[in-house]
N, C-alpha and C. Protein backbone atom coordinates (compact mmCIF):
# COMPACT_ATOMS: atom_id res chain seq x y z
N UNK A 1 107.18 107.32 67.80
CA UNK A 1 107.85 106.12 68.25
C UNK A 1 106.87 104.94 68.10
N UNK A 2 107.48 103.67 67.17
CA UNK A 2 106.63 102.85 67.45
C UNK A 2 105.87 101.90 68.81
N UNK A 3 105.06 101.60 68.73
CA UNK A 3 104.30 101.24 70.01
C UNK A 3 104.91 99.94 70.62
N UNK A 4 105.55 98.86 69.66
CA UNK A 4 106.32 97.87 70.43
C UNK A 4 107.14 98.84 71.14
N UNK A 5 108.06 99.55 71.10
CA UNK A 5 109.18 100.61 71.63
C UNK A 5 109.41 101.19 73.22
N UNK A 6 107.71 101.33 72.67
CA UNK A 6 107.33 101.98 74.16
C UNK A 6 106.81 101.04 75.00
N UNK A 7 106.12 99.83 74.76
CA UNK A 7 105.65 98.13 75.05
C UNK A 7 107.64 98.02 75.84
N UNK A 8 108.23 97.65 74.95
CA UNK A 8 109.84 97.31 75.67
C UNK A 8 110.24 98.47 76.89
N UNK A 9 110.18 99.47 76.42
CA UNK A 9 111.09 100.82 77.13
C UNK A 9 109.63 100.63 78.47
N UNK A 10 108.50 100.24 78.57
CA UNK A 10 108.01 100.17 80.05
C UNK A 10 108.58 98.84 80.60
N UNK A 11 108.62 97.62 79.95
CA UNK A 11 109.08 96.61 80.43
C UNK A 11 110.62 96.56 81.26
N UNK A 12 111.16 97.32 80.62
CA UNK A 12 112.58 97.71 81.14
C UNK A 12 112.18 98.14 82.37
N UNK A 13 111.70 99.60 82.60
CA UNK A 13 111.00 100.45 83.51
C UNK A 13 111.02 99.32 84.73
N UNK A 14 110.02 98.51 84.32
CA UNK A 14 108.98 97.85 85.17
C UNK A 14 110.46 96.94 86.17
N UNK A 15 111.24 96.18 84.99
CA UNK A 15 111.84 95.18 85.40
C UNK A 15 113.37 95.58 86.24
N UNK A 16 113.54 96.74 86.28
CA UNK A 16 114.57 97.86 86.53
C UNK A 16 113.77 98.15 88.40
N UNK A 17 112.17 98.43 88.21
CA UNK A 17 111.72 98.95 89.71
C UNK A 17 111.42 96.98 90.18
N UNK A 18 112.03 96.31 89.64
CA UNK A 18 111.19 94.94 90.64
C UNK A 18 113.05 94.68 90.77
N UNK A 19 114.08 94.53 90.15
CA UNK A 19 115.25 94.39 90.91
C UNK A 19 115.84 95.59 91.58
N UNK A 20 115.52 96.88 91.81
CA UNK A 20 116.05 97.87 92.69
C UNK A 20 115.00 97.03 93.63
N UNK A 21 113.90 96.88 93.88
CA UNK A 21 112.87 96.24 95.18
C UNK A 21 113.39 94.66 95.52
N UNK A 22 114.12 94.11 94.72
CA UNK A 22 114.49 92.81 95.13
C UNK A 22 115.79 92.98 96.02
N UNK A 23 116.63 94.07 95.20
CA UNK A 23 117.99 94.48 96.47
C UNK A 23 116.77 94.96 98.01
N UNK A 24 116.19 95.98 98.00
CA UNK A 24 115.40 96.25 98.80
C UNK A 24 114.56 95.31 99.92
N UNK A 25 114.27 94.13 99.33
CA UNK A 25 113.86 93.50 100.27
C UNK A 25 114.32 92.40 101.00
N UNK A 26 115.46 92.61 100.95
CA UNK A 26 116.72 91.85 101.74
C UNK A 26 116.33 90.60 101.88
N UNK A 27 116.07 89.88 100.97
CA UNK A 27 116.46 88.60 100.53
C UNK A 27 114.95 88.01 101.00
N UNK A 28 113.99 88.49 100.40
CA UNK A 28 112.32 88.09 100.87
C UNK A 28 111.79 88.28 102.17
N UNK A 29 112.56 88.83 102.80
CA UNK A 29 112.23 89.08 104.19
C UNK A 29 111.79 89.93 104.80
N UNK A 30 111.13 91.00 103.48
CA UNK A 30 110.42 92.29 103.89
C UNK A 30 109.34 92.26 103.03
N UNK A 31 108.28 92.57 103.55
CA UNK A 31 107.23 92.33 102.46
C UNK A 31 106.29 92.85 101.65
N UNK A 32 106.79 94.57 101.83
CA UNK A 32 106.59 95.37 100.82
C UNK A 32 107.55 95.32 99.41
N UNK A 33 108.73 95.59 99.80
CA UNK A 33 109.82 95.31 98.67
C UNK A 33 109.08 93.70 98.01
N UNK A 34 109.14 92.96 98.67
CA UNK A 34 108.69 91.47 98.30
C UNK A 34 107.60 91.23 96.89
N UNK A 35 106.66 92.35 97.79
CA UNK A 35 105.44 92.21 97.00
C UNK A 35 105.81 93.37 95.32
N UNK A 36 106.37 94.31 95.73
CA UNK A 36 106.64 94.71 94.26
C UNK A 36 107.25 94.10 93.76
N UNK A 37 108.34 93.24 93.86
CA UNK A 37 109.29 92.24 93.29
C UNK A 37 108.36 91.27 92.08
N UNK A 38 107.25 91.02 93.07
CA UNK A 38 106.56 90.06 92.12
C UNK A 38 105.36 90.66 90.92
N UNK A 39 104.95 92.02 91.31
CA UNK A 39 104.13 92.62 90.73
C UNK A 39 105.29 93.13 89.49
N UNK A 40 106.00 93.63 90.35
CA UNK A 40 107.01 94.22 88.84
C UNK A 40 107.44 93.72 87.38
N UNK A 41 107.90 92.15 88.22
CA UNK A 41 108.60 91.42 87.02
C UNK A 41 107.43 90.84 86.19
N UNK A 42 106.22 90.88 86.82
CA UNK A 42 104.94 90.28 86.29
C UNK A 42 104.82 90.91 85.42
N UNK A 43 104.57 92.49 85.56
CA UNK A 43 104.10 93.75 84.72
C UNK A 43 104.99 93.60 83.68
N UNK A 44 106.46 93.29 84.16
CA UNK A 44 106.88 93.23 82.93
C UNK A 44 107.51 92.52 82.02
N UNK A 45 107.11 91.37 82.17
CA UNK A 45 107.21 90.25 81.75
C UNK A 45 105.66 89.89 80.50
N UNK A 46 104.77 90.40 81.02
CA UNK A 46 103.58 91.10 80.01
C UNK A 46 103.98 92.55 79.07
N UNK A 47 104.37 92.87 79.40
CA UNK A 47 105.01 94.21 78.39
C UNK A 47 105.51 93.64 77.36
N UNK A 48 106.42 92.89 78.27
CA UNK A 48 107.28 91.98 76.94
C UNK A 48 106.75 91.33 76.14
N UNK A 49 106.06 90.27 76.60
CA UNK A 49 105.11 89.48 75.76
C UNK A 49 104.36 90.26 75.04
N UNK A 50 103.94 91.36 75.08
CA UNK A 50 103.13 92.44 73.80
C UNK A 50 104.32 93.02 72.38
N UNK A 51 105.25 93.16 73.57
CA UNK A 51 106.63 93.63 72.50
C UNK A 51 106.78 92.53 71.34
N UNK A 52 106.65 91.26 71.36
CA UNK A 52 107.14 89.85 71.22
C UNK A 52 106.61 89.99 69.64
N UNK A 53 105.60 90.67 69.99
CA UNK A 53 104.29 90.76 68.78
C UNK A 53 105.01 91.43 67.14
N UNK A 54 106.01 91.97 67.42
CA UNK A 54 106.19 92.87 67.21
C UNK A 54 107.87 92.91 66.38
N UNK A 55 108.65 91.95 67.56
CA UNK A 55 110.02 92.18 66.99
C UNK A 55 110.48 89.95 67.82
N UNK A 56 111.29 89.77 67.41
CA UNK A 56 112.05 88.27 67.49
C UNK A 56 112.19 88.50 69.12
N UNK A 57 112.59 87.53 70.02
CA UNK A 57 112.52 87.18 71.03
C UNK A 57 114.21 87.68 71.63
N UNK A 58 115.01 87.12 70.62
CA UNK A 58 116.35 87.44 70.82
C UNK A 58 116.90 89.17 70.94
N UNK A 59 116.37 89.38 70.02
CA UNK A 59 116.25 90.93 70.09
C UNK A 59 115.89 91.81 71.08
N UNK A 60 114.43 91.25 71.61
CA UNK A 60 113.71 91.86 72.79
C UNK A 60 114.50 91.43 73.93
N UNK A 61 114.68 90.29 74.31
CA UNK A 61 115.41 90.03 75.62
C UNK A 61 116.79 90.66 75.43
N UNK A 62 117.69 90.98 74.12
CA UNK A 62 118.70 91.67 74.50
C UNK A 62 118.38 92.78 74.96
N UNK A 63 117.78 93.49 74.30
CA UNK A 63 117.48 95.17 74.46
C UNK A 63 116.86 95.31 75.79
N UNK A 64 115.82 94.12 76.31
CA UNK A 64 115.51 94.19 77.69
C UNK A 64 116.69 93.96 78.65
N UNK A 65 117.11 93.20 78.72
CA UNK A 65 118.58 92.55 79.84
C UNK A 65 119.44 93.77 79.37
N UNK A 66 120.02 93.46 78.58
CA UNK A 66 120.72 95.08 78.40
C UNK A 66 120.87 96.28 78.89
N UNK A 67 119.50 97.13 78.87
CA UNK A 67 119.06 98.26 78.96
C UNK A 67 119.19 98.05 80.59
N UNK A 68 118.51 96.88 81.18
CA UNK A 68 118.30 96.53 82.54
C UNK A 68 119.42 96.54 83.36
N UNK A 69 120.43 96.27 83.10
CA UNK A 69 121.38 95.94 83.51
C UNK A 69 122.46 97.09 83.55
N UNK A 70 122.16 98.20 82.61
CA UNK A 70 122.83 99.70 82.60
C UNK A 70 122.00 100.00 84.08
N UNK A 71 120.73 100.39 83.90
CA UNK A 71 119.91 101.03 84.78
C UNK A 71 120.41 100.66 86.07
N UNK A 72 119.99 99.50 86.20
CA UNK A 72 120.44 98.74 87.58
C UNK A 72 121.80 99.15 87.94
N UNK A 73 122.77 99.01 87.33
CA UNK A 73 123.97 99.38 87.84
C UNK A 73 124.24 101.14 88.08
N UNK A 74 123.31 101.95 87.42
CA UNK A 74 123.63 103.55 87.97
C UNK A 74 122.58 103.28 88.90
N UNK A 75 121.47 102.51 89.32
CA UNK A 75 120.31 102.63 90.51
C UNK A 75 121.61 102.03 91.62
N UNK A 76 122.13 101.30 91.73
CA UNK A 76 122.72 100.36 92.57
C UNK A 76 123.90 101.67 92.90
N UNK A 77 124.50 102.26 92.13
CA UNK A 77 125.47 103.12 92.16
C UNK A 77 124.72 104.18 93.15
N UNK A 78 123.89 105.22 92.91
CA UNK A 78 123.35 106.25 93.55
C UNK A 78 122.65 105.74 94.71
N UNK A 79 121.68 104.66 94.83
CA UNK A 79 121.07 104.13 95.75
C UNK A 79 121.34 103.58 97.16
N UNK A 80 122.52 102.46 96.37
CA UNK A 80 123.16 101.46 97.80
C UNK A 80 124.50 101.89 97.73
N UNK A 81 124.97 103.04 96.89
CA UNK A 81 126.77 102.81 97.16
C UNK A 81 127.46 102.29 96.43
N UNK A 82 126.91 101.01 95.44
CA UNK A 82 127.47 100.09 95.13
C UNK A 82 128.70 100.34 93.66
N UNK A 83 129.71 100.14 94.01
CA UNK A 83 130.63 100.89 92.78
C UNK A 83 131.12 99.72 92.01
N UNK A 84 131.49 99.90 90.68
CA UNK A 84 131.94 99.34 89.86
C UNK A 84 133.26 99.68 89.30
N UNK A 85 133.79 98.72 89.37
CA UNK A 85 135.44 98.88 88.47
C UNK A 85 135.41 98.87 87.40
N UNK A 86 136.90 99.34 86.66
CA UNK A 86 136.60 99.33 85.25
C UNK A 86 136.51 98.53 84.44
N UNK A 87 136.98 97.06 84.41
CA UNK A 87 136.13 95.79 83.64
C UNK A 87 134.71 95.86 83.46
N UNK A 88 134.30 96.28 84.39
CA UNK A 88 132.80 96.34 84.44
C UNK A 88 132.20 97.61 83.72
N UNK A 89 132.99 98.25 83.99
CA UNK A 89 132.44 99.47 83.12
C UNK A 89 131.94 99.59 81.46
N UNK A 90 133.63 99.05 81.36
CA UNK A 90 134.51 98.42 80.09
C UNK A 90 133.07 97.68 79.45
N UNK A 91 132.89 96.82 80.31
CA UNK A 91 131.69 95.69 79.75
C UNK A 91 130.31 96.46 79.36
N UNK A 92 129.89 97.01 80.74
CA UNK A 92 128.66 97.60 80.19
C UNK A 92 128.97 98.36 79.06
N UNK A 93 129.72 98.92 78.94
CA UNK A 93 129.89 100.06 77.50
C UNK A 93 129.82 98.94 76.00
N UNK A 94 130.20 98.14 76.27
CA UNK A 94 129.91 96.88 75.39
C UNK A 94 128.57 96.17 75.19
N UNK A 95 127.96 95.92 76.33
CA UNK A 95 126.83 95.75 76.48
C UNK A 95 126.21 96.72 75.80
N UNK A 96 126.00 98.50 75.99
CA UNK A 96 125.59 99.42 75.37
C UNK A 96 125.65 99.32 74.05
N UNK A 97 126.82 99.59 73.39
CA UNK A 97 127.52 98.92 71.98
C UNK A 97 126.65 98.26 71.32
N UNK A 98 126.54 97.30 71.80
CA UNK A 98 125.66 96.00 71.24
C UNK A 98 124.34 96.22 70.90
N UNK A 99 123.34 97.07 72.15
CA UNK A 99 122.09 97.45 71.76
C UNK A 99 122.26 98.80 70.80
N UNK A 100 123.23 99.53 71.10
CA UNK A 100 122.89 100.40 69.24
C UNK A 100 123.34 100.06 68.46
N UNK A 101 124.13 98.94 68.06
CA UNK A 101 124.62 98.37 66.79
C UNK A 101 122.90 97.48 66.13
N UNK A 102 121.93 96.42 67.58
CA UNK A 102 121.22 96.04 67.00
C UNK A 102 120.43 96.88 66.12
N UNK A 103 119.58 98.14 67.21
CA UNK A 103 119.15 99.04 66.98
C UNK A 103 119.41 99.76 65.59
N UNK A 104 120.56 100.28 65.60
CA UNK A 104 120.90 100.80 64.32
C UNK A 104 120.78 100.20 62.95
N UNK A 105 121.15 99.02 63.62
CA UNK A 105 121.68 97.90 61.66
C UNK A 105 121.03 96.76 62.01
N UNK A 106 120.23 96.62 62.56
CA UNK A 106 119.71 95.12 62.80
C UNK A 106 118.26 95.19 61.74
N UNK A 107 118.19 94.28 60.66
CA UNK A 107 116.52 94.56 60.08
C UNK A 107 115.61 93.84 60.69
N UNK A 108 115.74 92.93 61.67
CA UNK A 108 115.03 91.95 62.77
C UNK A 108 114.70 93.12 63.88
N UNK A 109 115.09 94.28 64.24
CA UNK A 109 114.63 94.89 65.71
C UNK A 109 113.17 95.78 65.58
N UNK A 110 112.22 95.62 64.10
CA UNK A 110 111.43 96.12 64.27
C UNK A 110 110.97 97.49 64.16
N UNK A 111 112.19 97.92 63.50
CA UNK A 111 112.13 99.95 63.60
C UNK A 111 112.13 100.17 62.12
């Protein structure tokens, strides 16, 4: 696997454990959750910026927000309860869509 790949797939990681800790810290008012919030998105917000090196900006922030935004919603699902209807479903599966169409056929994603 190339090394931008794994540079993105921790950034995700990273940015996936600083919004499960941002639900967590109930709105800055706890200050463990708090403090990973800011370490997290830091960490991976530098991941990214190494990824950057590597593949277009548009690309990376899809595949990051993207990926993030699956995760988050099965963390939010198992974690807090939080359920989703099927528009939303509908969507993320679109959202998904989108990152293996870049992935697959995109000659800008770097693979």
């Amino acid at each position: 696997m190339p090394v931008h790949y794994i540079y993105l797939i921790i950034a995700v990681a990273a940015e996936t454990i600083g919004t499960t800790a941002l639900q967590a810290s109930q709105q800055f008012s706890r200050l463990g959750p708090s403090l990973i919030v800011l370490v997290a998105y830091g960490f991976s917000f530098y991941m990214m910026g190494l990824t950057l090196k590597f593949m277009p900006v548009g690309v990376v922030y899809a595949i990051w927000s993207g990926l993030g935004i699956l995760l988050i919603a099965v963390i939010a699902y198992l974690v807090f309860g939080q359920k989703l209807d099927l528009p939303a479903v509908i969507g993320m599966t679109l959202i998904m869509s989108g990152i293996v169409i870049i992935h697959l056929f995109s000659k800008t994603s770097g693979h």
